[in-house]
Protein backbone atom coordinates (compact mmCIF):
# COMPACT_ATOMS: atom_id res chain seq x y z
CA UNK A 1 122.88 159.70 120.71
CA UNK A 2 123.64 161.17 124.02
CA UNK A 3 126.88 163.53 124.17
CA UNK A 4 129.51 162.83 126.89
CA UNK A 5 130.45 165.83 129.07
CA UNK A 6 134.07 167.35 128.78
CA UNK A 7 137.14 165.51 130.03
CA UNK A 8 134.80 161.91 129.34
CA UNK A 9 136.35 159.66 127.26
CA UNK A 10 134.62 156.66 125.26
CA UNK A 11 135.92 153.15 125.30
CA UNK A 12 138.13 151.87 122.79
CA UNK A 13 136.98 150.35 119.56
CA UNK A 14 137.30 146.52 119.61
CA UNK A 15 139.30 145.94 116.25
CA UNK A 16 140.00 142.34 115.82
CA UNK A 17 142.94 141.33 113.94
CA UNK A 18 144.60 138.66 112.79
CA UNK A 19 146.30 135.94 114.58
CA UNK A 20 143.41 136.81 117.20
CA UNK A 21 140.87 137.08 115.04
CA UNK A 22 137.08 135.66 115.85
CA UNK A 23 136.05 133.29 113.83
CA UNK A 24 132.50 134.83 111.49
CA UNK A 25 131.55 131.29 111.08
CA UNK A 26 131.18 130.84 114.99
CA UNK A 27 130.59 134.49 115.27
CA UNK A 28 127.51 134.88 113.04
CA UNK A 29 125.76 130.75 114.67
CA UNK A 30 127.25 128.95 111.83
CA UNK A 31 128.91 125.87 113.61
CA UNK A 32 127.12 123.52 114.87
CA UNK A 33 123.40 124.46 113.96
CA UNK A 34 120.60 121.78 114.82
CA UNK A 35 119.27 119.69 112.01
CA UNK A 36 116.14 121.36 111.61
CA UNK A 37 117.68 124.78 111.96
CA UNK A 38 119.98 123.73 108.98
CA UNK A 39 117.57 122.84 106.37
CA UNK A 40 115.83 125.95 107.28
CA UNK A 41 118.82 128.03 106.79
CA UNK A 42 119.33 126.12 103.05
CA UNK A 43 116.34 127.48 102.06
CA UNK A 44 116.91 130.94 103.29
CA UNK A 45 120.35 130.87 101.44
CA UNK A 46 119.43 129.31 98.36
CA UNK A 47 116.78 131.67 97.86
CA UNK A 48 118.69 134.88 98.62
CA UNK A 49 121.78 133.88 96.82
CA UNK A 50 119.37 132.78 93.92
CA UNK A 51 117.64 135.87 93.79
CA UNK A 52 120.77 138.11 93.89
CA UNK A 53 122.16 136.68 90.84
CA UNK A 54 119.16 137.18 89.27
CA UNK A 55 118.61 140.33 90.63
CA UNK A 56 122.26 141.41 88.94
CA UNK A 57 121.53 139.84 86.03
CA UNK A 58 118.35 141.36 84.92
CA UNK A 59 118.17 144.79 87.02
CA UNK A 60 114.36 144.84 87.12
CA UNK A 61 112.07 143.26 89.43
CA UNK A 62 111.86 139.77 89.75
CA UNK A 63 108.96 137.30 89.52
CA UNK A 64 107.91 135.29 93.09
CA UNK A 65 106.83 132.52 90.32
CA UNK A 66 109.65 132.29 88.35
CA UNK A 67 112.10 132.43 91.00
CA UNK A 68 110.31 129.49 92.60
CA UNK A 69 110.66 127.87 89.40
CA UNK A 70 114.38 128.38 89.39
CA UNK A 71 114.43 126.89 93.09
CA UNK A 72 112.13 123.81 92.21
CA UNK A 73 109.55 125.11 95.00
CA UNK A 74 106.51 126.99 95.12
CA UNK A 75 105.43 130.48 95.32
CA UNK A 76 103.86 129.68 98.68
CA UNK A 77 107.30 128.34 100.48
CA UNK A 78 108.98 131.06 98.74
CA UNK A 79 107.20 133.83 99.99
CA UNK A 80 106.76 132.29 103.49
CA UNK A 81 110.54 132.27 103.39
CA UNK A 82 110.75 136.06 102.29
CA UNK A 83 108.45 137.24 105.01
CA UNK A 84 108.24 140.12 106.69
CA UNK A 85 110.42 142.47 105.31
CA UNK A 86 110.57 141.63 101.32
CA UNK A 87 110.06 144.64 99.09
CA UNK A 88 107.86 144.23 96.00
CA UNK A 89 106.64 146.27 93.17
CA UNK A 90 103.02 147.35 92.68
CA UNK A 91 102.71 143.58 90.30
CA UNK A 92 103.98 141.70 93.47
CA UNK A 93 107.42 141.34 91.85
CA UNK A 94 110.56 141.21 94.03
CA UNK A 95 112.39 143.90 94.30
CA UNK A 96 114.51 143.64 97.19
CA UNK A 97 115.64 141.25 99.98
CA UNK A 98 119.35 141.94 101.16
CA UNK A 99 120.24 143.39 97.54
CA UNK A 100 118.23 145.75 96.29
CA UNK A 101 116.74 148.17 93.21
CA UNK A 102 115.68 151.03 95.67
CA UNK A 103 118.18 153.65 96.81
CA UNK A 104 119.83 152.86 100.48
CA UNK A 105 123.32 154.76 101.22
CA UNK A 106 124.89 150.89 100.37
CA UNK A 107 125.25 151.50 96.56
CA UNK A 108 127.00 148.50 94.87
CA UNK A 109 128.33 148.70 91.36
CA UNK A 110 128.16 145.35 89.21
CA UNK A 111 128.68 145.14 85.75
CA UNK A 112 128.05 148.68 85.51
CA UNK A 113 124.39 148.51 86.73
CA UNK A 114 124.01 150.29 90.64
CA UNK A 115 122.07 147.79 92.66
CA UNK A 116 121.56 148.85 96.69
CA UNK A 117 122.52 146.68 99.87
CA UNK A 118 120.50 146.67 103.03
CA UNK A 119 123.50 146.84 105.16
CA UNK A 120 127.47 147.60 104.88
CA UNK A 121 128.57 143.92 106.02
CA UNK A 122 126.39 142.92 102.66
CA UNK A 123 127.97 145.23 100.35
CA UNK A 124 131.22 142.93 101.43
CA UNK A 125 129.25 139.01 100.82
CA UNK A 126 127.58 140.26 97.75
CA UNK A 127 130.69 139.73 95.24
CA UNK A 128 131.48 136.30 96.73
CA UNK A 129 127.97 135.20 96.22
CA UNK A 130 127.39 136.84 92.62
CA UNK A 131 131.12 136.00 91.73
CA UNK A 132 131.66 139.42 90.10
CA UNK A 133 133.70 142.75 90.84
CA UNK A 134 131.94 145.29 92.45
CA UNK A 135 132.23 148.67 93.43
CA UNK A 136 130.69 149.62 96.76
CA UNK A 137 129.95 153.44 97.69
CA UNK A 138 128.60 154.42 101.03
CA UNK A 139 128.44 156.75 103.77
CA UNK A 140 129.69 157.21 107.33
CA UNK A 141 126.64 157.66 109.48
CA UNK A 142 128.66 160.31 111.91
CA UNK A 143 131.05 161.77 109.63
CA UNK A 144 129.06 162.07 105.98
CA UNK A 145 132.69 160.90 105.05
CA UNK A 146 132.51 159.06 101.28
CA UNK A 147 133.47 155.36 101.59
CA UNK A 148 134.44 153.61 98.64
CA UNK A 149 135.43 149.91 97.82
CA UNK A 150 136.64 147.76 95.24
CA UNK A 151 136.19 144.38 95.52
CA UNK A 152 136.43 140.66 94.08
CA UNK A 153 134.69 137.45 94.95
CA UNK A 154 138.70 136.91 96.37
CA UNK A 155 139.93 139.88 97.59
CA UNK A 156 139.42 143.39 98.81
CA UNK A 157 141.53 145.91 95.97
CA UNK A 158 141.29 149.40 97.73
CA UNK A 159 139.51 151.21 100.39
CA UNK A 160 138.82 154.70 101.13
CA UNK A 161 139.81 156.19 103.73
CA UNK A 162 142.06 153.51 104.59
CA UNK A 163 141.02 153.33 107.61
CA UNK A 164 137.21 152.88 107.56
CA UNK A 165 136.05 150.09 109.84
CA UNK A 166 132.51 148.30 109.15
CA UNK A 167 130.06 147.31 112.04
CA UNK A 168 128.60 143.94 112.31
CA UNK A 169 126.19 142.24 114.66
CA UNK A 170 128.09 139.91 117.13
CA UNK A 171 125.81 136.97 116.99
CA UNK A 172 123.24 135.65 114.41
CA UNK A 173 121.14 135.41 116.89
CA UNK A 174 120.23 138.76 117.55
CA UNK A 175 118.45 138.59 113.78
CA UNK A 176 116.86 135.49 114.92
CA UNK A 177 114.71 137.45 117.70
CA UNK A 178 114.77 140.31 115.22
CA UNK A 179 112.82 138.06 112.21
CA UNK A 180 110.63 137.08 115.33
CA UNK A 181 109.75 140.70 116.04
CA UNK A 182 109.78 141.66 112.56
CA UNK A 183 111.98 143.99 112.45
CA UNK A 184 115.04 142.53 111.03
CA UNK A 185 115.79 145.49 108.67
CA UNK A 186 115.13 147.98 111.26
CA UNK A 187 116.51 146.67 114.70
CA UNK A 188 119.70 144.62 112.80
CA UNK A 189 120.56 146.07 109.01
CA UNK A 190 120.00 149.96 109.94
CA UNK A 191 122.46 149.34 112.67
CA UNK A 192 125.40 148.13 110.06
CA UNK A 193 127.67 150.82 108.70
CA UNK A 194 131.00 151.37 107.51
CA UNK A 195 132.85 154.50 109.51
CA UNK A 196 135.27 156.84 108.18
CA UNK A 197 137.72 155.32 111.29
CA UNK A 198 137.46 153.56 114.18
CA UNK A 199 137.88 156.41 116.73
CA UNK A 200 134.32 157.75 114.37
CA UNK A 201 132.73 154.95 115.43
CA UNK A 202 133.41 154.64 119.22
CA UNK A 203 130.76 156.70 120.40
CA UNK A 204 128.55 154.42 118.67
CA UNK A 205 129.84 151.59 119.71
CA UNK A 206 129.79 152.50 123.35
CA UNK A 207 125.86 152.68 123.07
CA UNK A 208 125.32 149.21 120.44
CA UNK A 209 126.42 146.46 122.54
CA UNK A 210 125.06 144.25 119.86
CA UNK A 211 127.33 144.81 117.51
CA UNK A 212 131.28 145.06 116.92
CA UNK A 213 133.00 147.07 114.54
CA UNK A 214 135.74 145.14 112.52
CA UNK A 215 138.51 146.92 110.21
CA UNK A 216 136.78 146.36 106.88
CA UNK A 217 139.19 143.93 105.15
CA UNK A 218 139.17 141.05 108.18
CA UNK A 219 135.27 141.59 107.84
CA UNK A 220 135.37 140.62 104.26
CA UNK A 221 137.89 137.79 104.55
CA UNK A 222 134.91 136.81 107.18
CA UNK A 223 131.98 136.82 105.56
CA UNK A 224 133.76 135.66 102.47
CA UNK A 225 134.10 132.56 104.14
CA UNK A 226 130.70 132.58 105.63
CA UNK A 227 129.51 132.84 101.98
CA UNK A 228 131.30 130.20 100.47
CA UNK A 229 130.12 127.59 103.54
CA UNK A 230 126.92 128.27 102.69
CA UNK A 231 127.06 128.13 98.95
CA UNK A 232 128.56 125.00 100.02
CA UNK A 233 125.68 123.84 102.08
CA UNK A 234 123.30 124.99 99.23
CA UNK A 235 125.39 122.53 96.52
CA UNK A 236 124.99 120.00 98.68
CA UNK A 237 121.49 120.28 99.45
């Protein structure tokens, strides 16, 4: 990160708030996807929302086989879909895709049981999509400063510091070019943090034009939403 010389200031952090608040669904290339882009994007949400449950419910690696069993596909489609950045065990077991059972900084508490996100803005869709309380612990990239969350599939409970702020990319897209590239994880999740306050994060936002940073309750009200249209989409399917 480059350092700005004395007297330079960096540019205000674009908090959105509420009435003016941008819309996740439009934000994130929800609205008004083409057919074909849609059934694509059912697959890639059943299968991550399937796995995740499963994932929390078992806390060990899970099995490409039976997890195309509990999607009525095959291994084939389901791996395809998983692709590049999947993590498996040495038996070619799932480990990890969005939610994880290796360490990241993104530590989220279910049931007892520490499971690991990818990102922070995941940490905040996980509950909804797993319908249980979680805790969430993590880490300011700038600051070391502990961030901790409690959290329903409804509601954010308590945040610490109060005034942590998450980042977030400002258009799906950017993780469409990313999965083309095949970086996803590295170019898109490694770039999604919470900060210990939105002044923290200005520097980095100055330099990630990518992204926005959002105070961390609107971002889960967000991608709450986000979660339950695609569960929707999924039911429907």
């Amino acid at each position: 990160m480059s350092e700005r010389g004395e007297g330079e200031t960096y540019p205000k952090v674009r908090l959105l708030a509420s009435p003016e608040t941008t819309d996740l669904l439009t934000l994130r290339g929800w609205t008004n996807a083409p057919g074909n882009l849609v059934k694509c994007e059912r697959m890639h949400h059943a299968l991550n929302h399937r796995f995740w449950q499963m994932l929390v419910e078992s806390t060990t690696p899970i099995s490409l086989d039976v997890l195309a069993q509990a999607l009525h596909s095959s291994r084939e489609r389901v791996k395809a879909v998983l692709e590049p950045e999947a993590e498996y065990d040495q038996f070619g077991n799932l480990v990890g895709w969005g939610l994880t059972l290796n360490p990241t900084i993104h530590q989220v508490v279910l049931e007892g049981h520490s499971l690991y996100a990818w990102c922070a803005p995941d940490t905040l869709y996980d509950p909804v999509v797993v319908n249980r309380p979680a805790q969430v612990v993590s880490q300011c990239p700038v600051t070391g400063a502990r961030i901790e969350l409690m959290l329903t599939p409804d509601r954010l409970e308590s945040l610490s510091p109060e005034a942590a702020v998450v980042s977030i990319a400002r258009d799906w897209s950017i993780f469409q070019r990313l999965k083309e590239a095949g970086c996803i994880r590295q170019g898109g999740c490694n770039s999604q943090f919470f900060f210990a306050s939105g002044e923290v994060a200005a520097p980095w936002v100055s330099e990630h034009a990518d992204f926005i940073v959002l105070p961390v309750e609107e971002a889960f009200e967000g991608l709450r939403d986000v979660a339950l249209q695609q569960m929707a989409l999924v039911a429907h399917a």
